[in-house]
C-alpha atoms as a PDB file:
ATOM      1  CA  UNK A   1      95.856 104.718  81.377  1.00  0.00           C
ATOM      2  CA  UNK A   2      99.064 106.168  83.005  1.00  0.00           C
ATOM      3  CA  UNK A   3     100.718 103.543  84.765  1.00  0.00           C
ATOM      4  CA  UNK A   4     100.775 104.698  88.154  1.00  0.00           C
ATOM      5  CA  UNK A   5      96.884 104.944  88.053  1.00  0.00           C
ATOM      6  CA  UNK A   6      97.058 101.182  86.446  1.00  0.00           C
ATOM      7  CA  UNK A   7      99.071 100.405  89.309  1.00  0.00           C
ATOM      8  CA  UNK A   8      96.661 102.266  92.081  1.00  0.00           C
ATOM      9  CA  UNK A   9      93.686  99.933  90.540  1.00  0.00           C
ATOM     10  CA  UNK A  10      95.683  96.763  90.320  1.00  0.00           C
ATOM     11  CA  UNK A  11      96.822  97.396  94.275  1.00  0.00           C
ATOM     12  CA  UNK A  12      93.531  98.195  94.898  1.00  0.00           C
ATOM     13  CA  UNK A  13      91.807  95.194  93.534  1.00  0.00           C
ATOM     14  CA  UNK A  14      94.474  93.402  95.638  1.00  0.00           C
ATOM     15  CA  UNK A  15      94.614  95.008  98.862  1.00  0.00           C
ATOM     16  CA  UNK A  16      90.313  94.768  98.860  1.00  0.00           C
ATOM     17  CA  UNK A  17      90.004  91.363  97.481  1.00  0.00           C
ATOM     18  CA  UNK A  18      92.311  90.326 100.799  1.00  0.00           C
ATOM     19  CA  UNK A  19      90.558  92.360 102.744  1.00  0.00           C
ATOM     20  CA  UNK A  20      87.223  90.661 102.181  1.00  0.00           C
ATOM     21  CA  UNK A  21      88.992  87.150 102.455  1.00  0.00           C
ATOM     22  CA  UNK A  22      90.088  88.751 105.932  1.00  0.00           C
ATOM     23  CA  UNK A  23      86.699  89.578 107.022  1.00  0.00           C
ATOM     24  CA  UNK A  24      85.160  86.694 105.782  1.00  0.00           C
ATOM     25  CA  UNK A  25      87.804  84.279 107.574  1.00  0.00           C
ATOM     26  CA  UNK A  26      86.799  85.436 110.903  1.00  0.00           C
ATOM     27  CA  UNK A  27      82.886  85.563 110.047  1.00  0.00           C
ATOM     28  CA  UNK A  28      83.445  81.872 109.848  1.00  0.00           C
ATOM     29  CA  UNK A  29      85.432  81.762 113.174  1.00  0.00           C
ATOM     30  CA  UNK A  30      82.609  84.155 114.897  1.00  0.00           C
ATOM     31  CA  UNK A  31      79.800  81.694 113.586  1.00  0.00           C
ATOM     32  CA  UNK A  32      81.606  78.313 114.409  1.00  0.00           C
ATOM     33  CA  UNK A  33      81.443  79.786 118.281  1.00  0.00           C
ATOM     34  CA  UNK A  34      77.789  80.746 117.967  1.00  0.00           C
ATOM     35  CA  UNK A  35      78.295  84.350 117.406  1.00  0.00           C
ATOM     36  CA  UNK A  36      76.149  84.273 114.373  1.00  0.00           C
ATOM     37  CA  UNK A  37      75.313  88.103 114.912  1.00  0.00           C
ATOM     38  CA  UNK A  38      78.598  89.233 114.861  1.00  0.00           C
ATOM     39  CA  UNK A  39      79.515  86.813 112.329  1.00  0.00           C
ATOM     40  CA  UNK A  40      76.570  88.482 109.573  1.00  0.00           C
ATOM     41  CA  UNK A  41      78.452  92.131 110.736  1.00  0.00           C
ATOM     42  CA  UNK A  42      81.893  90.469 109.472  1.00  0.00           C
ATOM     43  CA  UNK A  43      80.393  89.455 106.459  1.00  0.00           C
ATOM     44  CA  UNK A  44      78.792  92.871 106.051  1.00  0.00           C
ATOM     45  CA  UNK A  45      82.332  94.303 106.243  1.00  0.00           C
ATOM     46  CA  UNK A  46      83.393  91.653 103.538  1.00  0.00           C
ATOM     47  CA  UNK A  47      81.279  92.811 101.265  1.00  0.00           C
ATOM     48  CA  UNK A  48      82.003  96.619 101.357  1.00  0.00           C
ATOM     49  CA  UNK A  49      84.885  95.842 101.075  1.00  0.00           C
ATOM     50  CA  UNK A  50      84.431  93.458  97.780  1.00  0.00           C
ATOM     51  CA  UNK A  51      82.433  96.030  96.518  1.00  0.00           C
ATOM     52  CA  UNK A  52      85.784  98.536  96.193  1.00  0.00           C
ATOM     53  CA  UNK A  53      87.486  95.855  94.882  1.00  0.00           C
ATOM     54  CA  UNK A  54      85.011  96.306  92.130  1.00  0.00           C
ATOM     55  CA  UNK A  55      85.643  99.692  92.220  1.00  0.00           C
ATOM     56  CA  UNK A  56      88.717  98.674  91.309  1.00  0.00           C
ATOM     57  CA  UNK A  57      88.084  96.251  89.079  1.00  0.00           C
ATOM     58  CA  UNK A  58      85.421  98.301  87.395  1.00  0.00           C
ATOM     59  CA  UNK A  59      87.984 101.477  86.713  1.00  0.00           C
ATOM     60  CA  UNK A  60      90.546  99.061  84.147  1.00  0.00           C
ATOM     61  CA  UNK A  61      86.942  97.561  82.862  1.00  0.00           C
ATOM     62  CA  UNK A  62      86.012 101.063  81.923  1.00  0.00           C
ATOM     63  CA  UNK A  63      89.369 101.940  80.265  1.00  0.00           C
ATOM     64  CA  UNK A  64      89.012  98.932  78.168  1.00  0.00           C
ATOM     65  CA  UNK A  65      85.667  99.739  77.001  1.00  0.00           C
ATOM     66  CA  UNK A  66      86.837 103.496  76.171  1.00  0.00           C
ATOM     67  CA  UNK A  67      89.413 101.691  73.475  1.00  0.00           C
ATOM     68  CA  UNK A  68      92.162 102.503  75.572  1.00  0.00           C
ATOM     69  CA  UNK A  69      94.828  99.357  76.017  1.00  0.00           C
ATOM     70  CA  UNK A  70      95.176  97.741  79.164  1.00  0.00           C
ATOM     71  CA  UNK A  71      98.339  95.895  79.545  1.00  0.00           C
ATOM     72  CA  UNK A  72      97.905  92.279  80.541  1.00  0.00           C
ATOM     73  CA  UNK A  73     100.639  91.537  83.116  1.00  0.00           C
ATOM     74  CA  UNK A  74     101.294  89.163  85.916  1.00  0.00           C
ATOM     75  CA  UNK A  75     100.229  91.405  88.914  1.00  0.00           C
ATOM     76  CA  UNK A  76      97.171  92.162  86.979  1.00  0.00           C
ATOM     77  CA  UNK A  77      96.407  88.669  86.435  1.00  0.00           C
ATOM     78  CA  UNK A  78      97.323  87.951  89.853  1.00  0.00           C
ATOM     79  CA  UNK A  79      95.322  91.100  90.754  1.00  0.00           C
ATOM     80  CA  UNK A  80      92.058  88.975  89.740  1.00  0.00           C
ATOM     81  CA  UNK A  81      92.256  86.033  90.410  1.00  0.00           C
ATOM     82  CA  UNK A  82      92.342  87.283  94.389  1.00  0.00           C
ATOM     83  CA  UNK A  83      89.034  88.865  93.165  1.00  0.00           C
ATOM     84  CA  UNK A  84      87.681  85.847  92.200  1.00  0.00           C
ATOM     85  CA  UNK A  85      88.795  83.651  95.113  1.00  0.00           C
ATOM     86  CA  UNK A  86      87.221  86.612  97.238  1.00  0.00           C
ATOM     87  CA  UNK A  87      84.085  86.504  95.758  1.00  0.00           C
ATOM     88  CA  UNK A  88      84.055  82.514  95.680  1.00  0.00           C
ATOM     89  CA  UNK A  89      85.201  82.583  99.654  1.00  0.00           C
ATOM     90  CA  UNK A  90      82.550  85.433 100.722  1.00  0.00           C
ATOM     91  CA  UNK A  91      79.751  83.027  98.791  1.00  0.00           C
ATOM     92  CA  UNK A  92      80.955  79.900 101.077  1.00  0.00           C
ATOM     93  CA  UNK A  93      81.477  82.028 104.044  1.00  0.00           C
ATOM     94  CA  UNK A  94      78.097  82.967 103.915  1.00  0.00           C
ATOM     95  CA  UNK A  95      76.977  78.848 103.566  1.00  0.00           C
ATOM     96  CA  UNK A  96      78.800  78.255 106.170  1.00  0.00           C
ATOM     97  CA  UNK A  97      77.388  80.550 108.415  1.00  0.00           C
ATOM     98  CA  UNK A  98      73.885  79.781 107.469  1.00  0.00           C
ATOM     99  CA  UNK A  99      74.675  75.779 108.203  1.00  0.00           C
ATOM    100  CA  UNK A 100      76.028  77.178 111.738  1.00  0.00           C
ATOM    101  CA  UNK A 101      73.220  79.248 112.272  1.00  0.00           C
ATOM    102  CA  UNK A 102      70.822  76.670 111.752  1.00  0.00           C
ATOM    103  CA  UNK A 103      73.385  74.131 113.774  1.00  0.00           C
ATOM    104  CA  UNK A 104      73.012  76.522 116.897  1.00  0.00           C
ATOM    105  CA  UNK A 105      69.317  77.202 116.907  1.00  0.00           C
ATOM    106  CA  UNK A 106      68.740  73.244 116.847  1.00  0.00           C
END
């Protein structure tokens, strides 16, 4: 894979992955002051916005899988593990907003 295109989906998987940890923060925020509604758009947003981090994600997975080397480096590393701690905040954002939802209508 030419490097600058390595370098697009390594940014990408960044730039996404923070994006849904973005939208996810203030889902939490929106359902903590009742706006539960609002709070299930945010998380809505989150999760298109996970899913081109997988797009990402999916283009160095696909490179791989073609025999084609991927170099392991820091920002790549770093790259995914801000995937992961996306996915793992959208899944508690989404607890959370349940527990507030069900907090509220009480």
């Amino acid at each position: 894979m030419e490097e600058t295109v390595m370098m697009q989906a390594i940014m990408g998987l960044i730039v996404h992955s923070g994006n849904t940890k973005s939208e996810c923060m203030e889902a939490i925020q929106l359902a903590k002051k009742g706006r539960i509604t609002e709070a299930k758009k945010k998380i809505n947003m989150a999760n298109e916005a996970l899913t081109e981090a997988h797009h990402s994600q999916t283009a160095l997975l696909t490179q791989e899988a073609r025999g084609e080397k991927v170099e392991v480096s820091m920002l790549l590393i770093h790259a995914q593990d801000h995937l992961m701690n996306a996915i793992t905040f959208r899944d508690l954002a989404q607890e959370m907003i349940e527990l507030y939802e069900r907090i509220k209508g009480e």
